[in-house]
C-alpha atoms as a PDB file:
ATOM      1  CA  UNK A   1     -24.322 -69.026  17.354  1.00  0.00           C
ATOM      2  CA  UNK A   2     -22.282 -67.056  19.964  1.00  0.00           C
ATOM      3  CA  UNK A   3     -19.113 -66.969  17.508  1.00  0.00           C
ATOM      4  CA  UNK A   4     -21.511 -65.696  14.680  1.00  0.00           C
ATOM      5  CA  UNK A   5     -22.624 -63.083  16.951  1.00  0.00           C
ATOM      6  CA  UNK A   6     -19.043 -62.201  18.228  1.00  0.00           C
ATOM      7  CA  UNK A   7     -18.173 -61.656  14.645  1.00  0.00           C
ATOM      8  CA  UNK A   8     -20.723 -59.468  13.831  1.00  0.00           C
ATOM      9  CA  UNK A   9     -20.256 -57.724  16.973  1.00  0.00           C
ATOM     10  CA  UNK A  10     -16.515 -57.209  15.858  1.00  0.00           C
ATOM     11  CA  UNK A  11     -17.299 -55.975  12.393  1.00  0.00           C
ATOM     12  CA  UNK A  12     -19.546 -53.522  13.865  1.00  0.00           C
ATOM     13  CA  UNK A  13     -16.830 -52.081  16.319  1.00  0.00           C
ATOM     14  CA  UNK A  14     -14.448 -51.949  12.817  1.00  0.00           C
ATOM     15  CA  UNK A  15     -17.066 -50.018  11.140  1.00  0.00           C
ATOM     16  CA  UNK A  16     -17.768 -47.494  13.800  1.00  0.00           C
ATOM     17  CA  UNK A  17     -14.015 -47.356  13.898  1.00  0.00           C
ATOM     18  CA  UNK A  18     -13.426 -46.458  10.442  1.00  0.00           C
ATOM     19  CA  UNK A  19     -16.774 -43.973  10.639  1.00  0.00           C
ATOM     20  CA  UNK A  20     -15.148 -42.096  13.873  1.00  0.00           C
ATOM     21  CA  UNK A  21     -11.319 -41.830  11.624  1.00  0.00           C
ATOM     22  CA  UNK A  22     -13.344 -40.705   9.129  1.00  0.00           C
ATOM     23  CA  UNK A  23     -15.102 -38.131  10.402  1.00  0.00           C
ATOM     24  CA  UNK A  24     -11.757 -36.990  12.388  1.00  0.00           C
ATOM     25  CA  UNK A  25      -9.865 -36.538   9.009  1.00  0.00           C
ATOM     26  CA  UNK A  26     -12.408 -35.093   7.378  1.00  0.00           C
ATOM     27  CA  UNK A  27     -12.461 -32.590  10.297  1.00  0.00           C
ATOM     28  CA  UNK A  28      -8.684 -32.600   9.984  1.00  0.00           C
ATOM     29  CA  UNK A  29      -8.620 -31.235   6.480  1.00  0.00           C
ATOM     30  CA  UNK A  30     -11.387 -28.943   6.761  1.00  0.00           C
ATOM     31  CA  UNK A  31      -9.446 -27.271  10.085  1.00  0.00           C
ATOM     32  CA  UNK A  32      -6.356 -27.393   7.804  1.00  0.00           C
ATOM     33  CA  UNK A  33      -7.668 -25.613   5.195  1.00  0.00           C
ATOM     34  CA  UNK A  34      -9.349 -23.013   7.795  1.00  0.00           C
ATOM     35  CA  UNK A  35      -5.675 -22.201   8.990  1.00  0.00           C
ATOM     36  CA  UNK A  36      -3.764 -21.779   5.407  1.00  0.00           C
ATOM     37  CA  UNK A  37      -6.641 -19.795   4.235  1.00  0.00           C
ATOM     38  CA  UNK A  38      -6.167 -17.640   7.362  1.00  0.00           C
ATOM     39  CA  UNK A  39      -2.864 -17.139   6.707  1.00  0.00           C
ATOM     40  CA  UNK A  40      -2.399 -16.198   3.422  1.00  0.00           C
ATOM     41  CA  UNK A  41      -4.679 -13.881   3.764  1.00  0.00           C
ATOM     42  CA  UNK A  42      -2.620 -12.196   6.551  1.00  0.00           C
ATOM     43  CA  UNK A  43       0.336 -12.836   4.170  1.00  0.00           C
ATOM     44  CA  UNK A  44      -1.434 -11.362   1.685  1.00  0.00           C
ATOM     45  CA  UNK A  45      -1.670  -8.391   3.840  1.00  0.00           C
ATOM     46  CA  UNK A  46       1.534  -8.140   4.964  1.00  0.00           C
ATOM     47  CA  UNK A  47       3.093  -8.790   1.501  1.00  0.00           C
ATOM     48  CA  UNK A  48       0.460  -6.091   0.071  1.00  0.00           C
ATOM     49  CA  UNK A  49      -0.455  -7.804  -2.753  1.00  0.00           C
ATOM     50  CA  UNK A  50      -3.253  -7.089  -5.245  1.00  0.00           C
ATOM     51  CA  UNK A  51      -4.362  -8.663  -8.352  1.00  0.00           C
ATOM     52  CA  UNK A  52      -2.307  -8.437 -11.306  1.00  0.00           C
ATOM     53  CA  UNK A  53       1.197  -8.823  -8.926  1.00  0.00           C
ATOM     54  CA  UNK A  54       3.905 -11.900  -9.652  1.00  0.00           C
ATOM     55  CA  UNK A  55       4.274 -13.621  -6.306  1.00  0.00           C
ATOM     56  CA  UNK A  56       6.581 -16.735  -5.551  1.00  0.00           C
ATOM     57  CA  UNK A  57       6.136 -19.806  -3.377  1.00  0.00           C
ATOM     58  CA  UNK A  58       9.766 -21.293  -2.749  1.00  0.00           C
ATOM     59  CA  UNK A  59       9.630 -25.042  -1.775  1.00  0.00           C
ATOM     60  CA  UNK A  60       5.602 -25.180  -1.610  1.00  0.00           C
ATOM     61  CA  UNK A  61       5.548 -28.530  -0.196  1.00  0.00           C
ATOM     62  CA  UNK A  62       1.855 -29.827  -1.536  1.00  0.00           C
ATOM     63  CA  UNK A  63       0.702 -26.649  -2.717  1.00  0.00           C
ATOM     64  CA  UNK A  64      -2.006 -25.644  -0.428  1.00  0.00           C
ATOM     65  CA  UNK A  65      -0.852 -21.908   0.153  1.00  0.00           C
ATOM     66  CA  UNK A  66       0.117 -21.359  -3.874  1.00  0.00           C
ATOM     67  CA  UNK A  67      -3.471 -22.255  -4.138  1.00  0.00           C
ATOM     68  CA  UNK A  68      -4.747 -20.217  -2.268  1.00  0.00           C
ATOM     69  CA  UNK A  69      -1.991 -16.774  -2.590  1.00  0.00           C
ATOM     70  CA  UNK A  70      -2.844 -17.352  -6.506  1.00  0.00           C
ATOM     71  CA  UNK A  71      -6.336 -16.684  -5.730  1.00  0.00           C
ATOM     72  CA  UNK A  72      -5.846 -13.244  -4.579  1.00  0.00           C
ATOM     73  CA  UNK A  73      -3.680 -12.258  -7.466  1.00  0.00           C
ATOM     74  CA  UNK A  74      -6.462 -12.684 -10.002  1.00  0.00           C
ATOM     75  CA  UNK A  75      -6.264 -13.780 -13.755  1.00  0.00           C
ATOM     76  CA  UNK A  76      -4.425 -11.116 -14.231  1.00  0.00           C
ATOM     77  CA  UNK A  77      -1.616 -12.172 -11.215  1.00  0.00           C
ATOM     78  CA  UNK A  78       1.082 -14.559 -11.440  1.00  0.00           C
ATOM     79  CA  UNK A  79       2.059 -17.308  -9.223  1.00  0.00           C
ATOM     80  CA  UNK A  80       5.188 -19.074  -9.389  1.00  0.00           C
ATOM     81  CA  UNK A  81       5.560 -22.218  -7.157  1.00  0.00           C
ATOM     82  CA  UNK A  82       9.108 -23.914  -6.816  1.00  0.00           C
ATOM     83  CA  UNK A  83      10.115 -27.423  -4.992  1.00  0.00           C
ATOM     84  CA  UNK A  84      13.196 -29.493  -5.126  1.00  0.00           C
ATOM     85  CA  UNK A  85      11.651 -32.809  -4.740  1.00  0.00           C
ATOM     86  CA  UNK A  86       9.491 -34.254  -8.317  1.00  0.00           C
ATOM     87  CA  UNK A  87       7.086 -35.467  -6.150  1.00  0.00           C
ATOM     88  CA  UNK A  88       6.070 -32.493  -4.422  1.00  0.00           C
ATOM     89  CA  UNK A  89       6.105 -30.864  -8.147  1.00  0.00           C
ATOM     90  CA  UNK A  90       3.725 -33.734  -8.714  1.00  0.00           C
ATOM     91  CA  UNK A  91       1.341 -32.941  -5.228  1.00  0.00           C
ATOM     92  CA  UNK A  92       1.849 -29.571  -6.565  1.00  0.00           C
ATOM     93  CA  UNK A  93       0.389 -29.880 -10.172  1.00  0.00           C
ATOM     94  CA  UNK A  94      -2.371 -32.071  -8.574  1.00  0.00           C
ATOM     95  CA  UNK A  95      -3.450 -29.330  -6.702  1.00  0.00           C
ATOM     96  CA  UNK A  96      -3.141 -26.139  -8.989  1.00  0.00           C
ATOM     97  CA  UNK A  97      -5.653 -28.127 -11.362  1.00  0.00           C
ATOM     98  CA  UNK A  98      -7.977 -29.377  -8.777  1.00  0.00           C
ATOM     99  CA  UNK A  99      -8.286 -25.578  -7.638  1.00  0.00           C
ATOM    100  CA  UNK A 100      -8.447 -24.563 -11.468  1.00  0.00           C
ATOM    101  CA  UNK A 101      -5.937 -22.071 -10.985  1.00  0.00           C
ATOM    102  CA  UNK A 102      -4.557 -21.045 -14.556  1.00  0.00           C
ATOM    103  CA  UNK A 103      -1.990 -18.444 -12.708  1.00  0.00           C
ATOM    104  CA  UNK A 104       0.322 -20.661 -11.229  1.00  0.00           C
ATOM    105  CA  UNK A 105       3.686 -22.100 -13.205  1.00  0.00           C
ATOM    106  CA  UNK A 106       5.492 -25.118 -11.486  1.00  0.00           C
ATOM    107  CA  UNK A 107       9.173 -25.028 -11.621  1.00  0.00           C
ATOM    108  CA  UNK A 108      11.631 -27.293 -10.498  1.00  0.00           C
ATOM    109  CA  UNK A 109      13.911 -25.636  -7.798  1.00  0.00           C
ATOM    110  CA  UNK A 110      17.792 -26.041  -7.091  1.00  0.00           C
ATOM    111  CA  UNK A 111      19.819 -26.065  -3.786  1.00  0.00           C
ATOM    112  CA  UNK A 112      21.697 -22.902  -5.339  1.00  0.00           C
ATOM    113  CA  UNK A 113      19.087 -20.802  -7.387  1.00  0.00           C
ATOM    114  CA  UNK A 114      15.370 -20.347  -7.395  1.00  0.00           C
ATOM    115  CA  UNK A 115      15.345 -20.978 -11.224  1.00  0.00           C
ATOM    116  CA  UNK A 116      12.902 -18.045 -11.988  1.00  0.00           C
ATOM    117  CA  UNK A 117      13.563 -15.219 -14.014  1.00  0.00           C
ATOM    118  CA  UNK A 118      15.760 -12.422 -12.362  1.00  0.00           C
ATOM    119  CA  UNK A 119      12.977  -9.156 -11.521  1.00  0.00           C
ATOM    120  CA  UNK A 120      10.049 -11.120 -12.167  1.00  0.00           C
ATOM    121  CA  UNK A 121       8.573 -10.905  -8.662  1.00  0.00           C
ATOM    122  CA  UNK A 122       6.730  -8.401  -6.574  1.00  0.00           C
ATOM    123  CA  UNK A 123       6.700 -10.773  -3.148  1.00  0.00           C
ATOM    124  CA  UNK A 124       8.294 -14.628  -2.184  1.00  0.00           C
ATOM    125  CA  UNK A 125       7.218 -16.567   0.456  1.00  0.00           C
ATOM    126  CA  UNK A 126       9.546 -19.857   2.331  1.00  0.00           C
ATOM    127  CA  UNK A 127       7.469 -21.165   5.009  1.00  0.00           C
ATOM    128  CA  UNK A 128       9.331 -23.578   6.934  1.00  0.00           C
ATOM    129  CA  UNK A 129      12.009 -24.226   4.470  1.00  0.00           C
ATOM    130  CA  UNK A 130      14.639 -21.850   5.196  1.00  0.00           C
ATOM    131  CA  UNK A 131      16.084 -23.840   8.045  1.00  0.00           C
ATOM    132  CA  UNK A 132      16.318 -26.840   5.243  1.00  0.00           C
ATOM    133  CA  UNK A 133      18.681 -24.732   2.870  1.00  0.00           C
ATOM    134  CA  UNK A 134      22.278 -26.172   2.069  1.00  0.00           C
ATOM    135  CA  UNK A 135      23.513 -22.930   0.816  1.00  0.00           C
ATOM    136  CA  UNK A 136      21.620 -20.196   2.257  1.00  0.00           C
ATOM    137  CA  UNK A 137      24.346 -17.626   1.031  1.00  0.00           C
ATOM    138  CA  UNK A 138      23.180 -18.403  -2.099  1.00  0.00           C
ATOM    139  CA  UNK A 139      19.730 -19.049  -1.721  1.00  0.00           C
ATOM    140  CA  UNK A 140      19.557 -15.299  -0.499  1.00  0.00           C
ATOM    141  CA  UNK A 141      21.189 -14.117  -3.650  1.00  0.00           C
ATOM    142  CA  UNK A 142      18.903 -15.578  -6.104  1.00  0.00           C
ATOM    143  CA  UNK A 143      16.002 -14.305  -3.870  1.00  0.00           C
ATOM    144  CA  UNK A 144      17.360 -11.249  -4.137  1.00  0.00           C
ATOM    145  CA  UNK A 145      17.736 -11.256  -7.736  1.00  0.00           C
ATOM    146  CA  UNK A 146      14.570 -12.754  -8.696  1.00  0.00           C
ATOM    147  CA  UNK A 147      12.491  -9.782  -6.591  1.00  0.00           C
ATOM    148  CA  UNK A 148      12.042  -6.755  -8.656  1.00  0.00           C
ATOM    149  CA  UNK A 149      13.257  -3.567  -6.765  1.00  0.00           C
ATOM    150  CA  UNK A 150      11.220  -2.576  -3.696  1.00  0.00           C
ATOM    151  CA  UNK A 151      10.082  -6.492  -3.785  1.00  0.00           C
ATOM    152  CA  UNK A 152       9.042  -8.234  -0.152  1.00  0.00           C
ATOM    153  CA  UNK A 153      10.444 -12.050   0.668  1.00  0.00           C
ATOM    154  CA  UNK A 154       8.498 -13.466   3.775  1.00  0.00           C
ATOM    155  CA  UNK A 155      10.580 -16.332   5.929  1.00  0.00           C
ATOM    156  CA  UNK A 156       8.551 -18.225   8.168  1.00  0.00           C
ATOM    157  CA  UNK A 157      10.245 -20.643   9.742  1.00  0.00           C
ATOM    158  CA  UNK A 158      10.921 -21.609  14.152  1.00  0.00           C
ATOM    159  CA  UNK A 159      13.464 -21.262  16.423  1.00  0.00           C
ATOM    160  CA  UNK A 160      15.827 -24.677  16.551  1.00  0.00           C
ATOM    161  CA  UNK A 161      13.988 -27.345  18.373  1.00  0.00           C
ATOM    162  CA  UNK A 162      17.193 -29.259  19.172  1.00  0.00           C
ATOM    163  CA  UNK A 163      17.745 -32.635  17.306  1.00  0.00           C
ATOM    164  CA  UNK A 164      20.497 -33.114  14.849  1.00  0.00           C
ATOM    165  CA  UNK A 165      20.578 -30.330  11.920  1.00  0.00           C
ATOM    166  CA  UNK A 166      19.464 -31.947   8.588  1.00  0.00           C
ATOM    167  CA  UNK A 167      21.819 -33.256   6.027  1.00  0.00           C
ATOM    168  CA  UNK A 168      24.056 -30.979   4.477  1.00  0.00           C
ATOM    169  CA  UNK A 169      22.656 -27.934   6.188  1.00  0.00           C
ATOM    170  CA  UNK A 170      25.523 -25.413   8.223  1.00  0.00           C
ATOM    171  CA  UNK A 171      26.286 -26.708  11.239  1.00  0.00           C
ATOM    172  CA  UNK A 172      25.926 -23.273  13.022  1.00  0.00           C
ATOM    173  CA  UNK A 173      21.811 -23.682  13.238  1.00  0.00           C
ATOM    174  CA  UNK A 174      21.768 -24.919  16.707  1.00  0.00           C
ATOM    175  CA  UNK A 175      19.832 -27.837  15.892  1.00  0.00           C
ATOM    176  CA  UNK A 176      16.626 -28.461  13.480  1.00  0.00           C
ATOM    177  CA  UNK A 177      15.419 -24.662  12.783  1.00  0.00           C
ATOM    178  CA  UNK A 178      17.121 -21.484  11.892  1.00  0.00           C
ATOM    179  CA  UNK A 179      16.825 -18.532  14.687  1.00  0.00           C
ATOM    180  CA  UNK A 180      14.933 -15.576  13.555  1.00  0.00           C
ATOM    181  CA  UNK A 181      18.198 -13.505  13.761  1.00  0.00           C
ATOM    182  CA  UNK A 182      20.099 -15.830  11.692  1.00  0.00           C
ATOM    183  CA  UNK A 183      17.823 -15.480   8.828  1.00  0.00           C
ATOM    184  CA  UNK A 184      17.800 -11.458   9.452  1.00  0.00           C
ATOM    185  CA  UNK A 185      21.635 -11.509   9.239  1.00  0.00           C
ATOM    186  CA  UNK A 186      22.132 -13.599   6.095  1.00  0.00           C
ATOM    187  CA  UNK A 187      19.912 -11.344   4.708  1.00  0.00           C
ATOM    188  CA  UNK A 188      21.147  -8.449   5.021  1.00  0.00           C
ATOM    189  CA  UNK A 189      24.028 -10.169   4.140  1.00  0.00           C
ATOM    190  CA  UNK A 190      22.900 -10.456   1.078  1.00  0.00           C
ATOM    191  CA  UNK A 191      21.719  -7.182   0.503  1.00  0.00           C
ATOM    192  CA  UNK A 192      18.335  -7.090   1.695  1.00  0.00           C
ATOM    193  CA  UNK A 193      16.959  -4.565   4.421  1.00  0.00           C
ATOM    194  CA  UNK A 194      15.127  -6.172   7.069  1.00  0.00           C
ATOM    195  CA  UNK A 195      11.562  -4.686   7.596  1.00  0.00           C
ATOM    196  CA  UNK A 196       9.900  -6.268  10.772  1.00  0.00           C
ATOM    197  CA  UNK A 197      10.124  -9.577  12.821  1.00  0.00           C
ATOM    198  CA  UNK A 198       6.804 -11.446  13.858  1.00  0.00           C
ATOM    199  CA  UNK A 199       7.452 -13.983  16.383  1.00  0.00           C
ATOM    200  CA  UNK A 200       4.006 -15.114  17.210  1.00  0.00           C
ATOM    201  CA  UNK A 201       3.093 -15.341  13.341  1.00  0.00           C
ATOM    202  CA  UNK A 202       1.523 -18.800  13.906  1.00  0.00           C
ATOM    203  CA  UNK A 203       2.297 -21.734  16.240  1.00  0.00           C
ATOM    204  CA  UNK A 204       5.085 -21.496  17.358  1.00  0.00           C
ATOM    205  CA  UNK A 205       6.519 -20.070  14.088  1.00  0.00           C
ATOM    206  CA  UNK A 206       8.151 -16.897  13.661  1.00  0.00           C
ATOM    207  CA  UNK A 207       8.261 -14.411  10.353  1.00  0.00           C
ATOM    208  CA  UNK A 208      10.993 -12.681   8.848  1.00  0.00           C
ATOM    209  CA  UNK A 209       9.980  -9.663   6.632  1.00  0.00           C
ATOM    210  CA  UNK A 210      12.788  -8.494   4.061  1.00  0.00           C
ATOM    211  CA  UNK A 211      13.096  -6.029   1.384  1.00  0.00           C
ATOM    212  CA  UNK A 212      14.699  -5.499  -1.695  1.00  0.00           C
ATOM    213  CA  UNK A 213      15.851  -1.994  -1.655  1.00  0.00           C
ATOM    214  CA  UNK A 214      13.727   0.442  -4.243  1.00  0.00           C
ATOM    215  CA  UNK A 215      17.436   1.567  -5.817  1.00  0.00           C
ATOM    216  CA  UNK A 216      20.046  -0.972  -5.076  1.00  0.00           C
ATOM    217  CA  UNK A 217      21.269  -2.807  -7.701  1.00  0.00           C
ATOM    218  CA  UNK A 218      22.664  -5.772  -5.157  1.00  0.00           C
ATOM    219  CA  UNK A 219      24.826  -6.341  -1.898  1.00  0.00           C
ATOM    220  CA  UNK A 220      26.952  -3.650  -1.339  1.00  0.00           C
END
């Protein structure tokens, strides 16, 4: 009798259990989704974007912010959304259709290029992926040719935490992240002007603003 009632006593702790992790990840996704809406709409600000533009995620993890950037652009906007890794592409996909978002096009990235058309975008976004690029040189280049002239490319990425600098990535980042001046330099570098800094974007994450100038053909 006293082992039946231990059990049950047990299974009710498991259930309250599972009721209280539920409730917490439900609350979890809900504050998750409060904080990317938030922030592409002050992206969407900053960037100045209206319906009808062409904007570009680059490396858009599981697609949350193409989701919701697309929705300000309108049927009549464009949204491109790039990753390296298939599966992403796949969270990606998942997540353009559950939203019912016929304005976004998937493409797979490349360590080198963007692999979008060159001029086909008013505004890219990279949030926290710059400090992951192998060839940042070149990175910057393809951004730069794949904005149309006067076009806006928002970095948000942090300071280096310390750690060990991820696989194949330049050993001058100081660690795991990519300084807010580093990011400035390579691109101007590459022929961008730099517009503004934000270091308190969000959580400890800074924002790099960048232009492509209105009449510069490329790096001078």
């Amino acid at each position: 009798m006293h082992s039946r009632l231990r059990r049950r006593g047990s299974l009710w702790v498991v259930a309250a259990l599972g009721v209280v992790l539920a409730v917490l990840s439900i609350r979890g996704l809900a504050r998750r989704a409060e904080d990317v809406a938030d922030e592409a709409a002050r992206l969407a600000t900053l960037l100045e974007l209206r319906p009808g533009m062409t904007v570009a995620e680059i490396g858009a993890g599981a697609g949350d912010f193409t989701v919701a950037i697309a929705q300000r652009l309108g049927p009549s906007g464009h949204m491109f959304s790039t990753e390296l890794d298939r599966n992403k592409l796949a969270e990606i996909r998942r997540a353009v259709d559950s939203a019912r978002r016929r304005n976004v096009t998937v493409v797979e990235a490349a360590e080198t290029t963007t692999n979008l058309p060159s001029a086909s975008c008013d505004a890219i976004v990279m949030r926290r992926v710059y400090h992951h690029l192998t060839h940042p040189a070149r990175i910057d280049a393809s951004l730069f040719d794949t904005l149309r002239p006067g076009g806006l490319l928002a970095v948000v990425d942090f300071e280096p935490t310390g750690g060990s600098v991820p696989p194949g990535v330049p050993a001058d980042r100081g660690g795991h992240g990519v300084h807010a001046q580093t990011v400035v330099d390579e691109g101007t570098a590459a022929g961008f002007t730099h517009v503004r800094t934000i270091r308190d974007w969000s959580r400890n994450l800074y924002l790099v603003l960048l232009r492509r100038p209105a009449a510069s053909a490329g790096p001078g």
